[in-house]
Protein backbone atom coordinates (compact mmCIF):
# COMPACT_ATOMS: atom_id res chain seq x y z
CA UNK A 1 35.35 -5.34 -23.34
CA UNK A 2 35.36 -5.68 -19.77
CA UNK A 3 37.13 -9.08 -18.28
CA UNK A 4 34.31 -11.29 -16.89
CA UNK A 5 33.85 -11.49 -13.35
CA UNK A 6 34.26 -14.94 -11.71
CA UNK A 7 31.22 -15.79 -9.45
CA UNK A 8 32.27 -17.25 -5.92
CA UNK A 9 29.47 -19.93 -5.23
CA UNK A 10 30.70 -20.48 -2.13
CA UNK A 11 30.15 -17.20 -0.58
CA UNK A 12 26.50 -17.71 -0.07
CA UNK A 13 22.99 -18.77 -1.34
CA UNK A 14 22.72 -15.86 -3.47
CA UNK A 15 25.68 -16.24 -5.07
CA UNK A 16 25.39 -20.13 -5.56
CA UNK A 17 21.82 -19.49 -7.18
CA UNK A 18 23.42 -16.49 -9.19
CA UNK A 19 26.52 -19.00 -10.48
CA UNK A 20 23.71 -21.89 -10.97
CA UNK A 21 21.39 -19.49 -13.40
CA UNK A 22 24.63 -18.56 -15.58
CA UNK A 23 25.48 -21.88 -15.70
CA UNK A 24 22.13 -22.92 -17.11
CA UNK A 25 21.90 -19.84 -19.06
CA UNK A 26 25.26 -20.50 -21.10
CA UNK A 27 24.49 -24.24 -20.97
CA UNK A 28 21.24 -23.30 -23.42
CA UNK A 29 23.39 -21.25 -25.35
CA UNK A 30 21.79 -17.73 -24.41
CA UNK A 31 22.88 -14.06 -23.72
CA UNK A 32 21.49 -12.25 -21.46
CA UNK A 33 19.72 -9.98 -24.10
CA UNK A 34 18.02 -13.63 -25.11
CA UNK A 35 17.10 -15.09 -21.32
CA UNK A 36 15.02 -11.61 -20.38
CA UNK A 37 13.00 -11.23 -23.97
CA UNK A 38 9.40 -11.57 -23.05
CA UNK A 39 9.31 -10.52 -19.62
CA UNK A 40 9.53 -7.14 -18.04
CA UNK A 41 13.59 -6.95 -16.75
CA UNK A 42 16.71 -5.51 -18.44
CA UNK A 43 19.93 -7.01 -18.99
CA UNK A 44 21.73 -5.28 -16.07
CA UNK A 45 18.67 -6.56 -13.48
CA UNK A 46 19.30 -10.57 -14.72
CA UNK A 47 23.17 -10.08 -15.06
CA UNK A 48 23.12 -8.35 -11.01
CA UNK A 49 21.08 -11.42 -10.16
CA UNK A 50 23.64 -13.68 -11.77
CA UNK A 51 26.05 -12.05 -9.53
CA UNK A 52 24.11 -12.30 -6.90
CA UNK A 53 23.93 -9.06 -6.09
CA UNK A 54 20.22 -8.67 -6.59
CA UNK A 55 17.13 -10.84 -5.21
CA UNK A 56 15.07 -12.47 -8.27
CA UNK A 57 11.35 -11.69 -7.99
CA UNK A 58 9.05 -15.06 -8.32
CA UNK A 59 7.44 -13.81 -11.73
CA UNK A 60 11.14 -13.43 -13.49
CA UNK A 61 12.08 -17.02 -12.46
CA UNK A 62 8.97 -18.54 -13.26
CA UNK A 63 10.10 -16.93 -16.71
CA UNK A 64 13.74 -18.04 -16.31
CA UNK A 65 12.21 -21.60 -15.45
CA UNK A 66 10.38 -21.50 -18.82
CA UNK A 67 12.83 -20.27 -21.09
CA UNK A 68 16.24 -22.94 -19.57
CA UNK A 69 13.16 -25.65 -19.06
CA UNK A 70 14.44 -26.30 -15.38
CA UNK A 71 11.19 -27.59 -13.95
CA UNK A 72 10.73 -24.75 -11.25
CA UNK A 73 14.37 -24.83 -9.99
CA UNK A 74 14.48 -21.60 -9.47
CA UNK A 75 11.17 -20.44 -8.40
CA UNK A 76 11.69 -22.87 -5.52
CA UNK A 77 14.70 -21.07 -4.74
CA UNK A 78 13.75 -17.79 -4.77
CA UNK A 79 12.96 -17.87 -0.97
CA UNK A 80 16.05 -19.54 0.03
CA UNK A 81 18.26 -16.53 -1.80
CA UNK A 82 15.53 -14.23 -0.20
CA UNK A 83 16.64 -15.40 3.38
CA UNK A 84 20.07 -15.67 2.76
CA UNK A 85 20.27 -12.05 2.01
CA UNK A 86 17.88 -11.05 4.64
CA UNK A 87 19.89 -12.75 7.23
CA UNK A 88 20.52 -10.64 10.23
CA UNK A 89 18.18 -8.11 8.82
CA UNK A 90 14.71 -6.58 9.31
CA UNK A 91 12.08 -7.81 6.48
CA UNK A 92 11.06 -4.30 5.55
CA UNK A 93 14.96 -3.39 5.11
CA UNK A 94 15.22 -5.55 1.83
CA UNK A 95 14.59 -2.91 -0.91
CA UNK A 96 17.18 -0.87 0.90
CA UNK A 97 19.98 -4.04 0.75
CA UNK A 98 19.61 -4.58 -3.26
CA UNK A 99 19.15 -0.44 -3.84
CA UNK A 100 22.61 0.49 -1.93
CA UNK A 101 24.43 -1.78 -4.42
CA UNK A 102 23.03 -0.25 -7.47
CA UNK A 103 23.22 3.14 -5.84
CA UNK A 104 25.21 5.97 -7.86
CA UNK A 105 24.81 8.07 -4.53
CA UNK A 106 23.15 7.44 -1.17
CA UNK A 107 22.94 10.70 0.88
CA UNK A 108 22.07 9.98 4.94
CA UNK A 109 20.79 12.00 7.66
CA UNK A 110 21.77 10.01 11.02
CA UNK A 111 20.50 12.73 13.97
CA UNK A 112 21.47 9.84 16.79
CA UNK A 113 23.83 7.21 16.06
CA UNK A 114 26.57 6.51 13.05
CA UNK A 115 24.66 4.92 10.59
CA UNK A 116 24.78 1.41 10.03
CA UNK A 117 27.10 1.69 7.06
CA UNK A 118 29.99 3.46 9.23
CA UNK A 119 30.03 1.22 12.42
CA UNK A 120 32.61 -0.70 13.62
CA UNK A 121 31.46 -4.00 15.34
CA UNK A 122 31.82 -3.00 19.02
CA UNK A 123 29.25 0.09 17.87
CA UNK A 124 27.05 -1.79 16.06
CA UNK A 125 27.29 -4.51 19.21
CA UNK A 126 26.49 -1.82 21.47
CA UNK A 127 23.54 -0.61 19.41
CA UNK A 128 22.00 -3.70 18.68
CA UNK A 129 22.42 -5.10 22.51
CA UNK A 130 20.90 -2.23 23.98
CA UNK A 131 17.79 -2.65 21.69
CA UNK A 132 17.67 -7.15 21.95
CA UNK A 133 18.94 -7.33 25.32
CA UNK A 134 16.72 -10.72 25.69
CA UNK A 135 17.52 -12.30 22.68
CA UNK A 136 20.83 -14.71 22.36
CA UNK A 137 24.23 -13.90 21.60
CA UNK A 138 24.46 -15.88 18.13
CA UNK A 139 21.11 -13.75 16.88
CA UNK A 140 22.93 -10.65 17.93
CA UNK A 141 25.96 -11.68 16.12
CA UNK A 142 23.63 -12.36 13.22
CA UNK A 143 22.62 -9.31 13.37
CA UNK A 144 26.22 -7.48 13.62
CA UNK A 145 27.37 -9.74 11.17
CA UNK A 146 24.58 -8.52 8.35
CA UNK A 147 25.47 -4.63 9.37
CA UNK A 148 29.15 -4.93 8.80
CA UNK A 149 28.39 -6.87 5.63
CA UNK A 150 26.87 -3.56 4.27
CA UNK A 151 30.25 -1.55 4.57
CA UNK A 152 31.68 -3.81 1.75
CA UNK A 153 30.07 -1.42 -0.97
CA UNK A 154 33.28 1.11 0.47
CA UNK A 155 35.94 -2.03 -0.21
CA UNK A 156 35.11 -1.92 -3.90
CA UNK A 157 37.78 -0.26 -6.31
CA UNK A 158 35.29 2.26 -7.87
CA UNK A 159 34.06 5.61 -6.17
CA UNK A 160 30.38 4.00 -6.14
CA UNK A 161 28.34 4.95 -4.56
CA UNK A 162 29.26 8.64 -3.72
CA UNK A 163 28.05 8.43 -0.04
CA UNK A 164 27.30 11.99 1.77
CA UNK A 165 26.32 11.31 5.12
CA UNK A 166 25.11 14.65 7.81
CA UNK A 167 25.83 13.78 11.90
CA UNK A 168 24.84 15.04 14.58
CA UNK A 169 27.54 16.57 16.88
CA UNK A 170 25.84 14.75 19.82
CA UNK A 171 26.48 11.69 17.64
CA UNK A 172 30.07 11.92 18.33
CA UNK A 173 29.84 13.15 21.92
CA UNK A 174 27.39 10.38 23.22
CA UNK A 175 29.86 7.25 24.58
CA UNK A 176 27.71 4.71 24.44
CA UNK A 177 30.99 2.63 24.77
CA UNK A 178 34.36 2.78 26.28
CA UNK A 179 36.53 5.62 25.61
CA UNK A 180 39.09 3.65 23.72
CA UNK A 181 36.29 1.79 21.14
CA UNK A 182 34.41 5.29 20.50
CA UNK A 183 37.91 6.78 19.23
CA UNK A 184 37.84 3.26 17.13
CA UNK A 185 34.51 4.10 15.79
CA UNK A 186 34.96 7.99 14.92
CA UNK A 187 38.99 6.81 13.94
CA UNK A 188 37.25 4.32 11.35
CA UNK A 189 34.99 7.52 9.80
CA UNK A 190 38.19 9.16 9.67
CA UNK A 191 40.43 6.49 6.95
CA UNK A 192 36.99 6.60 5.23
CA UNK A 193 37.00 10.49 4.77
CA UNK A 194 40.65 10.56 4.19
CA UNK A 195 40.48 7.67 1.21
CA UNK A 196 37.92 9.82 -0.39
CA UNK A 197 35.41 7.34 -0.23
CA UNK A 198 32.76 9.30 1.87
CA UNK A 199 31.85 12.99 2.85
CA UNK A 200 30.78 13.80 6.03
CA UNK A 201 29.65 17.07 7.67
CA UNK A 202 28.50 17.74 11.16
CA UNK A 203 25.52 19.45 12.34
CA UNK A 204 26.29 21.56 15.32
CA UNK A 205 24.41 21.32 18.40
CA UNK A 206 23.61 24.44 18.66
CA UNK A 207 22.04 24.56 15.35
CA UNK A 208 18.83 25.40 16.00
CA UNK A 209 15.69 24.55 14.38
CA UNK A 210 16.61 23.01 10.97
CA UNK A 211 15.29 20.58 8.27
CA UNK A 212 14.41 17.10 8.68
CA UNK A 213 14.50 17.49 12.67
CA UNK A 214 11.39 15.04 12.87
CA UNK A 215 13.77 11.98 12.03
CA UNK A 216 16.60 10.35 9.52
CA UNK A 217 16.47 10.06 6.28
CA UNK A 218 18.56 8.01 3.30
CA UNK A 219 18.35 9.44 -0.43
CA UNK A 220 19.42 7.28 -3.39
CA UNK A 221 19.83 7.92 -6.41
CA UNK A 222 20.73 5.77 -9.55
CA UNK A 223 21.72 5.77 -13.25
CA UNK A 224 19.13 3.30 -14.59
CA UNK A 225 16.11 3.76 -11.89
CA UNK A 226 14.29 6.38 -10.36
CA UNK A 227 15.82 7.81 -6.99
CA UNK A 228 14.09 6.78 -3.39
CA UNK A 229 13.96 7.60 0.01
CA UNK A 230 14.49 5.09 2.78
CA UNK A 231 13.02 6.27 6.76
CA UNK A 232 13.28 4.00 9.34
CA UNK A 233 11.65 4.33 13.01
CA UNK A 234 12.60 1.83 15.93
CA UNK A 235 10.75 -1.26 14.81
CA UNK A 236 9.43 -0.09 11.50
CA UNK A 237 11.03 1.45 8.36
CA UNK A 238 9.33 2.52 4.82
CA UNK A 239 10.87 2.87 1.36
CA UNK A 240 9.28 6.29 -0.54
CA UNK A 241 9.23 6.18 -4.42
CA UNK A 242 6.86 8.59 -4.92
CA UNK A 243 8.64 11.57 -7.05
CA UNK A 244 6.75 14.64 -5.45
CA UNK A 245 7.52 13.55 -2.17
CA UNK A 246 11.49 12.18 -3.05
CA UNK A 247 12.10 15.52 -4.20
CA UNK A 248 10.69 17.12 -1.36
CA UNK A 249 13.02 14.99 0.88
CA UNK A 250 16.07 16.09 -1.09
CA UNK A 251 15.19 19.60 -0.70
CA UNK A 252 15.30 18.77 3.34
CA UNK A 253 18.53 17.34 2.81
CA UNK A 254 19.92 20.29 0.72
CA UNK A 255 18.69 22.54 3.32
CA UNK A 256 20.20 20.52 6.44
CA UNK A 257 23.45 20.31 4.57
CA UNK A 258 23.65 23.90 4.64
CA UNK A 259 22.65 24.20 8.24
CA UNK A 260 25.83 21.64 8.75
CA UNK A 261 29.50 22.52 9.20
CA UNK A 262 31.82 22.76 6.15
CA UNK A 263 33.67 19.62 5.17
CA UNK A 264 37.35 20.94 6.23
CA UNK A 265 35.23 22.26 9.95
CA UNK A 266 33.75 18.73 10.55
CA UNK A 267 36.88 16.70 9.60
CA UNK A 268 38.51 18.84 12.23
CA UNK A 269 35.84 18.22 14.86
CA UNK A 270 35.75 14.71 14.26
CA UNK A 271 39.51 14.39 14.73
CA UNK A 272 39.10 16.36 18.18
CA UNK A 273 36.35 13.83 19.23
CA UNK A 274 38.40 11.27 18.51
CA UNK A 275 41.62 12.68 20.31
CA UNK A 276 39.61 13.65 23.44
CA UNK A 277 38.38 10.02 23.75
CA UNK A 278 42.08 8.80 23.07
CA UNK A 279 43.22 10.69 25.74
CA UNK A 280 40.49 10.44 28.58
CA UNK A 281 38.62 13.79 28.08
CA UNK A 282 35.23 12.59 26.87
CA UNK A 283 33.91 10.44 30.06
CA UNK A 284 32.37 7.57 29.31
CA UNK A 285 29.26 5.86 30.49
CA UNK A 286 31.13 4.57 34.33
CA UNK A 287 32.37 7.94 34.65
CA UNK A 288 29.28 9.95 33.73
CA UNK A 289 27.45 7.60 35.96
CA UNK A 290 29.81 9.11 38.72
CA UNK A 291 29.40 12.51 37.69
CA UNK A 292 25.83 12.15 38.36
């Protein structure tokens, strides 16, 4: 049986509420099999809540507030864990935050910048800034501070999620920062290649026409769920469920990984990228401005 995992309250209001329902829970004297009869959720759903790994929809804890007789505690709270795990994130991003957790493999198409799950804070800073330069420095930080949050799932002991992500060679020759911080950034996709905890491939830019050219695309996939497909524009982003259309998407993908460079071939490029900012011969933004 595996050893129970502790639940750190402290870390946040999902993980206070999570700790406060398995309190109650045990406190009545039920499993987990016994809190969820009668209503539409598995075991696994309640016991990721518990953990607070997972939001709780308003119609489970009305049921939850039935079945431990807590008098609406935790359909009250249900918006509070809501914002807490929205923080420094986009409303229409939430089905996206609770899927990459349970995801068994999340497979990305970035054609622009390193995806949010890869970048170091002075990327994501740069990103973000560009995009809310009127907005204050703490709701930027916010907003870093929810990105990097993301790149725990690659902390965790397990190989979960298998993450296969597709760049775009202009991705890694575009210095949107300093010389030194872009070798950070690609050095930092690097460790994570070389501790086998993501594949990446790059898509030459001299590719051609090719699949998915029209924009990015995320593909997950899961053991106990059916896969999805998260797009995202500038100020906008849409979660696809729909089977004829995921599987269409993972065709794309298939096909664009084919189009890309081998694994060995990109880990090489990288590691050149990264070398020619180390040593001065990608110019960044000052320079190309003088260049001009």
């Amino acid at each position: 049986m595996a050893a129970r995992k502790e639940i750190d309250g402290s870390a946040g209001i999902p993980q206070f509420y999570g700790k406060e329902l398995r309190h109650k829970r045990e406190e009545a004297g039920l499993t987990l099999k016994q809190l969820v009869e009668g209503c539409f959720y598995g075991i696994t759903y309640l016991s990721e809540i518990e953990r607070g790994e997972r939001s709780m929809p308003p119609d489970l804890a009305r049921h939850v507030d039935r079945e431990l007789k807590t008098d609406g505690f935790f359909e009250r709270r249900c918006d509070d864990a809501r914002e807490a795990r929205l923080k420094g994130h986009a409303p229409y991003f939430e089905r996206v935050l609770d899927a990459e957790k349970r995801a068994t493999t999340i497979q990305e198409w970035s054609p622009t910048v390193v995806p949010g799950l890869l970048q170091t804070a002075p990327y994501a800073h740069a990103v973000i800034a560009a995009e809310r330069a009127l907005e204050l420095p703490e709701e930027i930080d916010e907003k870093i501070t929810g990105r990097l949050a993301r790149a725990k799932l690659f902390e965790q002991d397990h190989k979960k999620p298998e993450y296969w992500v597709i760049l775009n060679e202009s991705t890694l020759r575009t210095p949107i920062m300093p010389s030194a911080q872009m070798a950070d950034q690609l050095d930092h996709i690097l460790a994570l290649i070389k501790r086998g905890r993501i594949l990446t491939q790059i898509l030459p830019w001299n590719a051609g026409a090719h699949a998915l050219m029209q924009g990015n695309a995320m593909l997950l996939a899961f053991d106990d769920a059916p896969p999805l497909v998260y797009m995202e524009g500038q100020h906008h982003g849409h979660t696809i469920d729909d089977p004829a259309l995921v599987k269409q998407y993972r065709r794309s993908y298939d096909l664009l990984r084919a189009a890309a460079m081998p694994l060995e071939a990109s880990l090489a490029l990288i590691e050149s990228a990264a070398e020619g900012y180390r040593n001065g011969k990608q110019p960044d933004r000052s320079e190309r401005r003088d260049l001009a």
